[in-house]
N, C-alpha and C. Protein backbone atom coordinates (compact mmCIF):
# COMPACT_ATOMS: atom_id res chain seq x y z
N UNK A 1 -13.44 9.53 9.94
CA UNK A 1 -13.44 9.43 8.50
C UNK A 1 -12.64 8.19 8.09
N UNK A 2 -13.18 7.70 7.23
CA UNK A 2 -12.38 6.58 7.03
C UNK A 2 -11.29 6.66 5.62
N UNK A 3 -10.34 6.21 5.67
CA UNK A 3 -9.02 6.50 4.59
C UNK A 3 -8.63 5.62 4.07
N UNK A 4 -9.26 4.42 4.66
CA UNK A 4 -8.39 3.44 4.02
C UNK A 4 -9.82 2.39 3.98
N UNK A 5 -9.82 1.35 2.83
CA UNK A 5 -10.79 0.29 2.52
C UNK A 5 -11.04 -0.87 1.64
N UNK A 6 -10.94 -1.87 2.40
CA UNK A 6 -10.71 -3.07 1.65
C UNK A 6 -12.11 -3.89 1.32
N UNK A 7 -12.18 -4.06 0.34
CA UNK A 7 -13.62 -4.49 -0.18
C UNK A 7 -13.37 -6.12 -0.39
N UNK A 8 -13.97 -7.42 -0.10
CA UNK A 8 -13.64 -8.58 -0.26
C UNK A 8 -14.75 -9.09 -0.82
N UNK A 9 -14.40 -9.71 -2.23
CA UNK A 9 -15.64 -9.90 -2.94
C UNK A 9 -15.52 -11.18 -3.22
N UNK A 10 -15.80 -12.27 -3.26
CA UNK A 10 -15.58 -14.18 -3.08
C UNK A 10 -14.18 -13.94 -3.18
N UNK A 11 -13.30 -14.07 -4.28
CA UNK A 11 -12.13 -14.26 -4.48
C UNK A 11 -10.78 -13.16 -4.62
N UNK A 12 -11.59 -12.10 -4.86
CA UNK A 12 -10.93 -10.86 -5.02
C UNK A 12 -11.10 -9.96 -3.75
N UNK A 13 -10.05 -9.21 -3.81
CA UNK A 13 -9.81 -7.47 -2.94
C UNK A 13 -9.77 -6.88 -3.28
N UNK A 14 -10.23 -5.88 -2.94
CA UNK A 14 -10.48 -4.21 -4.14
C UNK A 14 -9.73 -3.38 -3.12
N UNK A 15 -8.77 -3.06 -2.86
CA UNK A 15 -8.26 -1.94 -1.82
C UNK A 15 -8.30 -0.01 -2.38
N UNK A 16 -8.42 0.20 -1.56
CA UNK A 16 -8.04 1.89 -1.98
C UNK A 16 -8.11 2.71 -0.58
N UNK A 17 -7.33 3.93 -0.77
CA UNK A 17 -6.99 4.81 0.14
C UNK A 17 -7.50 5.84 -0.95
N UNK A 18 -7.58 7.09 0.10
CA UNK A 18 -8.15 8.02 -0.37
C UNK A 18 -7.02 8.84 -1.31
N UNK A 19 -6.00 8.05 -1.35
CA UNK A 19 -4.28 9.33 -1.81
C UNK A 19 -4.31 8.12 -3.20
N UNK A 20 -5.42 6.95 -3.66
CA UNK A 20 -4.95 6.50 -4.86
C UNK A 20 -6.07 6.00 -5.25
N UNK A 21 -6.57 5.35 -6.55
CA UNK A 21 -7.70 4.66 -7.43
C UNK A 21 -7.92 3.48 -6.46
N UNK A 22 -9.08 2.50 -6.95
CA UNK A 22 -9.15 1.33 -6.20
C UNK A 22 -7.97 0.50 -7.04
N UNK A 23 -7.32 -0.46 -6.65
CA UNK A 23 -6.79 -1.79 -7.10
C UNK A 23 -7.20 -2.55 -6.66
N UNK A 24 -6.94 -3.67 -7.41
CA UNK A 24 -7.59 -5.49 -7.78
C UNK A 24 -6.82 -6.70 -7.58
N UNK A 25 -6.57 -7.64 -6.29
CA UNK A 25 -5.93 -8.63 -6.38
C UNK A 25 -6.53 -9.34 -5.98
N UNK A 26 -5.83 -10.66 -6.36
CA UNK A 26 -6.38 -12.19 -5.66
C UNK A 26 -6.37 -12.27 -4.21
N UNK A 27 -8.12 -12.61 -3.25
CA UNK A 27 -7.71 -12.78 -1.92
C UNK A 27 -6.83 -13.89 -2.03
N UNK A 28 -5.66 -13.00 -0.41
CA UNK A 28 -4.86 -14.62 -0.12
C UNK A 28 -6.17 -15.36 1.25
N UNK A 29 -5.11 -16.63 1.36
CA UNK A 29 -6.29 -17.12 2.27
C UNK A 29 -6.49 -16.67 3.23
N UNK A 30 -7.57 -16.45 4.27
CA UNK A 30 -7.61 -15.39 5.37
C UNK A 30 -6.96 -16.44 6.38
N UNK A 31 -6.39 -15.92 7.41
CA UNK A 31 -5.70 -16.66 8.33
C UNK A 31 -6.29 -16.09 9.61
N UNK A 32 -6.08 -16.97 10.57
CA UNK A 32 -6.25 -16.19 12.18
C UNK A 32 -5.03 -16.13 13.17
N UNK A 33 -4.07 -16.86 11.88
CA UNK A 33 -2.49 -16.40 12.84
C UNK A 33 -1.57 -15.87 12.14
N UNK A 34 -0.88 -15.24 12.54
CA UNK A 34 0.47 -15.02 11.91
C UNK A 34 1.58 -14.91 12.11
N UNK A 35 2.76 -15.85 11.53
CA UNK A 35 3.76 -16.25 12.39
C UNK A 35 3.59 -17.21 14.08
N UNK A 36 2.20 -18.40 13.84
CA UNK A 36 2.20 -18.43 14.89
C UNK A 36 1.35 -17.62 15.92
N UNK A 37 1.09 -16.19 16.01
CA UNK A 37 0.54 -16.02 17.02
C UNK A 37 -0.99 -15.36 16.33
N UNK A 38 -2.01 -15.34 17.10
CA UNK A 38 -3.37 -15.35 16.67
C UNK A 38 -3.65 -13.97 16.51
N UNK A 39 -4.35 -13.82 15.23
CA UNK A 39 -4.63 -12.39 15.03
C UNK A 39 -5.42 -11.45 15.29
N UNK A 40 -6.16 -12.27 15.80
CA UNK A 40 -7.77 -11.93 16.90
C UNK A 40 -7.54 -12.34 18.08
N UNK A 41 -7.33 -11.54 19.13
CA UNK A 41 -7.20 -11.65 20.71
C UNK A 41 -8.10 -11.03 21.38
N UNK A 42 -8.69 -11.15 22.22
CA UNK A 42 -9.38 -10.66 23.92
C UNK A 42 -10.67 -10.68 22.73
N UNK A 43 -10.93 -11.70 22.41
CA UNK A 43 -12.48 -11.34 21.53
C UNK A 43 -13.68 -11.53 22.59
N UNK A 44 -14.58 -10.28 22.72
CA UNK A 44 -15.89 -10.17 23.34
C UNK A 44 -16.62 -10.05 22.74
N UNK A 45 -17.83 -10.75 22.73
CA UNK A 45 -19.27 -10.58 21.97
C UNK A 45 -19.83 -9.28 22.46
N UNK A 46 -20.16 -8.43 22.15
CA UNK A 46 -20.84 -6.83 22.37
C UNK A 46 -21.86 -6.98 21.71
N UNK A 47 -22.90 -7.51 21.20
CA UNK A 47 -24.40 -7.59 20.89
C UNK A 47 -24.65 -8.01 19.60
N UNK A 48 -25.95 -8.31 19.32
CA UNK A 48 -26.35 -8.77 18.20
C UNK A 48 -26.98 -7.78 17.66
N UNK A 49 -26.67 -7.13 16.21
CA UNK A 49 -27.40 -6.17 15.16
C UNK A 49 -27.45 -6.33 14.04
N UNK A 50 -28.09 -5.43 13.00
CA UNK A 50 -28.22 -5.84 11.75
C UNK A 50 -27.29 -5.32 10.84
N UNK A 51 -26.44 -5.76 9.76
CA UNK A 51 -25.59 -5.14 9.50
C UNK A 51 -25.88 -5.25 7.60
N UNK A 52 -26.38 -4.39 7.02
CA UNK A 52 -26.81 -4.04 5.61
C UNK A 52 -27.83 -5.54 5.32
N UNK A 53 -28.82 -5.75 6.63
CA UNK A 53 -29.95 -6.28 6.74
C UNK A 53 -29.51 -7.57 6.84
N UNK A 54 -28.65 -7.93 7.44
CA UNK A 54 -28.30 -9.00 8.25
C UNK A 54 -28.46 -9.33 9.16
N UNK A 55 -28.82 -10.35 10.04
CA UNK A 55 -28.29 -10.05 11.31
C UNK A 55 -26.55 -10.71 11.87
N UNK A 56 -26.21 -9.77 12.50
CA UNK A 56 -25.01 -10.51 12.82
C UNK A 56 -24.36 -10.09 14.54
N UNK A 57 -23.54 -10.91 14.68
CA UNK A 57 -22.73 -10.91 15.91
C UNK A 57 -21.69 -9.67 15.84
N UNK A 58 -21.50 -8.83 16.96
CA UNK A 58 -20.58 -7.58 16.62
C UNK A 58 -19.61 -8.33 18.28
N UNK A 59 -18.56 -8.19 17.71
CA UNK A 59 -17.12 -8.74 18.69
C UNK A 59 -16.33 -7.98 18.66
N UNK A 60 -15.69 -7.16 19.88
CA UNK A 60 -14.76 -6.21 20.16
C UNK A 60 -13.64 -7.29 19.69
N UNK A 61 -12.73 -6.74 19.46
CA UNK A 61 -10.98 -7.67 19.63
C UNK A 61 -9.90 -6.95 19.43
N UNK A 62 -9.05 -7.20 19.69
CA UNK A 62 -7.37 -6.54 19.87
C UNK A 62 -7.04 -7.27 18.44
N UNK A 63 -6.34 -6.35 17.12
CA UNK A 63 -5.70 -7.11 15.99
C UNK A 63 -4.27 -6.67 16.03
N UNK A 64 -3.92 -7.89 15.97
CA UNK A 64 -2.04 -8.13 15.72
C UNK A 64 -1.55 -8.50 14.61
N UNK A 65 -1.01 -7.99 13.78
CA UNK A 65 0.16 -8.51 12.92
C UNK A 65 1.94 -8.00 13.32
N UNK A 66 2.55 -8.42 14.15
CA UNK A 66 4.14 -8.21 14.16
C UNK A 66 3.79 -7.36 15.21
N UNK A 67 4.52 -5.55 15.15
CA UNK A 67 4.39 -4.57 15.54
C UNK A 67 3.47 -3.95 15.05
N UNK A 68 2.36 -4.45 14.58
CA UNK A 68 1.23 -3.71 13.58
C UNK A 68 -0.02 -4.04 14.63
N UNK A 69 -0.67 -3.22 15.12
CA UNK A 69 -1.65 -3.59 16.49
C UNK A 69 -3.10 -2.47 16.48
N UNK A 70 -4.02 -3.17 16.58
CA UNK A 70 -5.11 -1.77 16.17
C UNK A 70 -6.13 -2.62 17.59
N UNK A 71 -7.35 -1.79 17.95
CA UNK A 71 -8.79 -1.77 18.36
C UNK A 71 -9.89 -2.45 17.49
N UNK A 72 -10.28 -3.47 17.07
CA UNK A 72 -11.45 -3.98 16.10
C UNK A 72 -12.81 -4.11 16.73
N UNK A 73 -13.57 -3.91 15.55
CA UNK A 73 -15.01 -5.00 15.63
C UNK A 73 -15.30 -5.70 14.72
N UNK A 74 -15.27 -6.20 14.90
CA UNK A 74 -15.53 -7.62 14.09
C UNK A 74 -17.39 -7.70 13.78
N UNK A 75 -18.01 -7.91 12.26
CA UNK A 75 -19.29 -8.36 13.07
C UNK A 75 -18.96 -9.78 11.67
N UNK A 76 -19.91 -10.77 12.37
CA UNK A 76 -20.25 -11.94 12.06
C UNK A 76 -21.37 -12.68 11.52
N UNK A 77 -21.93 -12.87 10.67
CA UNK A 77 -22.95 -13.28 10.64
C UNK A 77 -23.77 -14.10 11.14
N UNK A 78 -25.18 -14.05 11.76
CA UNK A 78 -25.76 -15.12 12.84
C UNK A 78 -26.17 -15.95 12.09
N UNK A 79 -26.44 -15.95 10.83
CA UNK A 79 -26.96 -16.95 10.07
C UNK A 79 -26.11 -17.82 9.57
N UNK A 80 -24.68 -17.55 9.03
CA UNK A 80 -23.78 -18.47 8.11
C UNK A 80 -22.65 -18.58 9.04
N UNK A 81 -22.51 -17.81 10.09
CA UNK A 81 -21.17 -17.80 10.54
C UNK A 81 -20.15 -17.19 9.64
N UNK A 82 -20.16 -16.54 8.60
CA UNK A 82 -19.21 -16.07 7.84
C UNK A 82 -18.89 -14.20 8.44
N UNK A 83 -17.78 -14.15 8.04
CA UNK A 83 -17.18 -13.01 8.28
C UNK A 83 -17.79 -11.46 7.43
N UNK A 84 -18.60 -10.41 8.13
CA UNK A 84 -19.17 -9.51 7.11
C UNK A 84 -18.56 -8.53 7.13
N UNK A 85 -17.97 -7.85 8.17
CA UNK A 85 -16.96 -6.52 8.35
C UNK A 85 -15.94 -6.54 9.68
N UNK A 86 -15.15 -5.61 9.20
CA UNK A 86 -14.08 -5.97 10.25
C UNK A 86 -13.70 -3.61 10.47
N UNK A 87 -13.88 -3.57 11.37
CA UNK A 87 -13.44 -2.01 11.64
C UNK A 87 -12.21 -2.24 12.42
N UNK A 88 -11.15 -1.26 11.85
CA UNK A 88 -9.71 -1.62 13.16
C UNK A 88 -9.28 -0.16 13.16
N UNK A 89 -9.22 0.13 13.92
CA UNK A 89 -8.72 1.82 14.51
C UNK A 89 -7.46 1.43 15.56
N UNK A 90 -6.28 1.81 14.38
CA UNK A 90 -4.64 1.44 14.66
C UNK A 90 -4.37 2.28 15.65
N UNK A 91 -3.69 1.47 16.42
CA UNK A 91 -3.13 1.71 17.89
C UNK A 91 -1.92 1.86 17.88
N UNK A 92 -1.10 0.65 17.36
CA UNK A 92 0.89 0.93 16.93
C UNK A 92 1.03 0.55 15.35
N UNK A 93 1.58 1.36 15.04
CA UNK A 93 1.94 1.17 13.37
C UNK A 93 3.35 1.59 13.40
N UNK A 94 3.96 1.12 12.29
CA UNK A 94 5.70 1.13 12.42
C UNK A 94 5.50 2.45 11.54
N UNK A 95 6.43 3.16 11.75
CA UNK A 95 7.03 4.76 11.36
C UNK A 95 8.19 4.55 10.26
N UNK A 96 7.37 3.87 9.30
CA UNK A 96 8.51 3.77 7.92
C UNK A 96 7.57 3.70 6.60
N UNK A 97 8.15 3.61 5.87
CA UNK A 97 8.03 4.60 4.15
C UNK A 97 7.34 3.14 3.72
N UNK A 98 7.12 1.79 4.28
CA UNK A 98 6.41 0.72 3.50
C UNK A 98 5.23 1.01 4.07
N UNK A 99 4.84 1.73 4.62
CA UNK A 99 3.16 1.96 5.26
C UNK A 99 3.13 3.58 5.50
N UNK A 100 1.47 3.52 4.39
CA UNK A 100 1.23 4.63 4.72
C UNK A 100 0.27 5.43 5.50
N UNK A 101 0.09 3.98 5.92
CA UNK A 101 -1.08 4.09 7.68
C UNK A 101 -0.22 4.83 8.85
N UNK A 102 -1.21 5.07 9.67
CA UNK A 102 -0.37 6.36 10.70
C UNK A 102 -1.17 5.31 12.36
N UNK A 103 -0.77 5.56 13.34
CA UNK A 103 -1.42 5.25 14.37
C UNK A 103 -3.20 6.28 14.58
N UNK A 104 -3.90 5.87 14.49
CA UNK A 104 -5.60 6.46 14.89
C UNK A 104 -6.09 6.21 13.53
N UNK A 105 -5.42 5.52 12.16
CA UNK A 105 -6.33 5.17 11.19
C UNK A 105 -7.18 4.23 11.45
N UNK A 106 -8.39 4.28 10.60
CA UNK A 106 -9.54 3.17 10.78
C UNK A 106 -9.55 2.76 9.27
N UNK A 107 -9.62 1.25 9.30
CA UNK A 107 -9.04 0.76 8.16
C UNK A 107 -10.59 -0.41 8.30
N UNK A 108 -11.61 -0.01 7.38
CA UNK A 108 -12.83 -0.80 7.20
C UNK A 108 -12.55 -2.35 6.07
N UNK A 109 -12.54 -3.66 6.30
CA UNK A 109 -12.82 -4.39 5.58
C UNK A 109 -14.11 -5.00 5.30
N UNK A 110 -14.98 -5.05 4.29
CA UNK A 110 -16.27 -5.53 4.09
C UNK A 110 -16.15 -6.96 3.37
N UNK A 111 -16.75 -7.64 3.39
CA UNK A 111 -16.73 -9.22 3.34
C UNK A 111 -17.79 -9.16 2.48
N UNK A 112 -17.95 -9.48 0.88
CA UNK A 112 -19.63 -10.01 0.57
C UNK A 112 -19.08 -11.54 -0.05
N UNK A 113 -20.00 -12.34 -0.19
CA UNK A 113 -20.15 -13.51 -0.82
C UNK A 113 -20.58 -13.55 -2.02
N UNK A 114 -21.40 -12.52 -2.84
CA UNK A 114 -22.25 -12.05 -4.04
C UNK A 114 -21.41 -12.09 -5.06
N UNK A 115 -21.27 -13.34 -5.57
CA UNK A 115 -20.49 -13.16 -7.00
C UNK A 115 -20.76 -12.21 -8.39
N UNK A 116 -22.07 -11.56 -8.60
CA UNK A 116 -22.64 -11.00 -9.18
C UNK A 116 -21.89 -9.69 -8.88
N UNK A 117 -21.33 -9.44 -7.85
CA UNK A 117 -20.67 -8.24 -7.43
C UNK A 117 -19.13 -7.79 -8.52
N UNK A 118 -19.37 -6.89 -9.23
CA UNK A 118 -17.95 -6.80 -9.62
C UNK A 118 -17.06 -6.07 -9.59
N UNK A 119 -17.42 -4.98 -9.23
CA UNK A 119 -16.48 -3.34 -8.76
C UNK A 119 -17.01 -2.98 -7.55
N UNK A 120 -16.43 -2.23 -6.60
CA UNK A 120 -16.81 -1.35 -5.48
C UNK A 120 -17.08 -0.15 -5.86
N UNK A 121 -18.07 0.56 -5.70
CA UNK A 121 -18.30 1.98 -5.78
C UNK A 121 -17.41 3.03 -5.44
N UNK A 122 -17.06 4.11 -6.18
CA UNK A 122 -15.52 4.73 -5.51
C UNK A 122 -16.26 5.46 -4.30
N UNK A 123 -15.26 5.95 -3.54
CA UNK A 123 -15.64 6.77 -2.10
C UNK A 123 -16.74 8.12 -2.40
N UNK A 124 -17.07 7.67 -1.72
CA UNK A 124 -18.39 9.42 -1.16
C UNK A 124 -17.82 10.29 -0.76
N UNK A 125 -17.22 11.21 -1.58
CA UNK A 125 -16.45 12.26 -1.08
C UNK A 125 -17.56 13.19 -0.50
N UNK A 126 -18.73 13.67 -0.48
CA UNK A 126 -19.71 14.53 -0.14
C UNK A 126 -20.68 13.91 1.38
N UNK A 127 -20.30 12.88 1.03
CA UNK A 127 -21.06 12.17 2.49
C UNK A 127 -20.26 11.88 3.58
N UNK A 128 -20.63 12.15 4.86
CA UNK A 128 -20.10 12.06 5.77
C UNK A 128 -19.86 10.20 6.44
N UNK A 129 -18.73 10.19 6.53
CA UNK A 129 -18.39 8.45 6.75
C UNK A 129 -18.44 8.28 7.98
């Protein structure tokens, strides 16, 4: 089930967890390091599929921020090279009151380019994720 979800729409993030409403901020710039060390490691290509009628590249990878460490897939688009979703199912998460992620959350980010886009749909509580 997924609990946590970050929606990336050209310039904006729509975040929400299932314990609050969506909120609205400015994307910062996406980075592939932090502090120096790269935030995407052991990246493997695992096949090409279609992803909400795309086609794109799906890449296993290890994600790092600090002590913050999860399992990803990455998929990619074959056509633009741009970034379309990112799945990370947390592996080490720090055990304090500024996070309210737990270790085995799966934390979905979706990538669109569609400026026409302006809200995310709230969660499907009746459908199975």
């Amino acid at each position: 089930m997924i609990l946590y979800e970050l929606r990336i729409v050209d310039r904006m993030v729509y975040e929400n967890s299932r314990m609050r409403p969506w909120i609205k901020f400015k994307r910062p710039i996406l980075d592939t390091k932090w502090h120096g060390v790269l935030i995407y490691q052991n990246c493997h290509r695992e096949q090409e599929e279609e992803l909400d009628g795309m086609p794109a590249n799906v890449f296993s990878v290890t994600w790092q921020k600090d002590d913050r460490k999860a399992d990803a897939r990455v998929w990619v688009s074959s056509e633009t090279g741009r970034l379309l979703q990112v799945h990370r199912t947390l592996t080490s998460w720090p055990n304090d009151k500024r996070w309210f992620l737990k270790e085995g959350t799966v934390v979905v980010e979706k990538f669109t380019y569609d400026r026409t886009i302006l809200e995310p749909p709230p969660f499907q509580t009746s459908a199975k994720q």
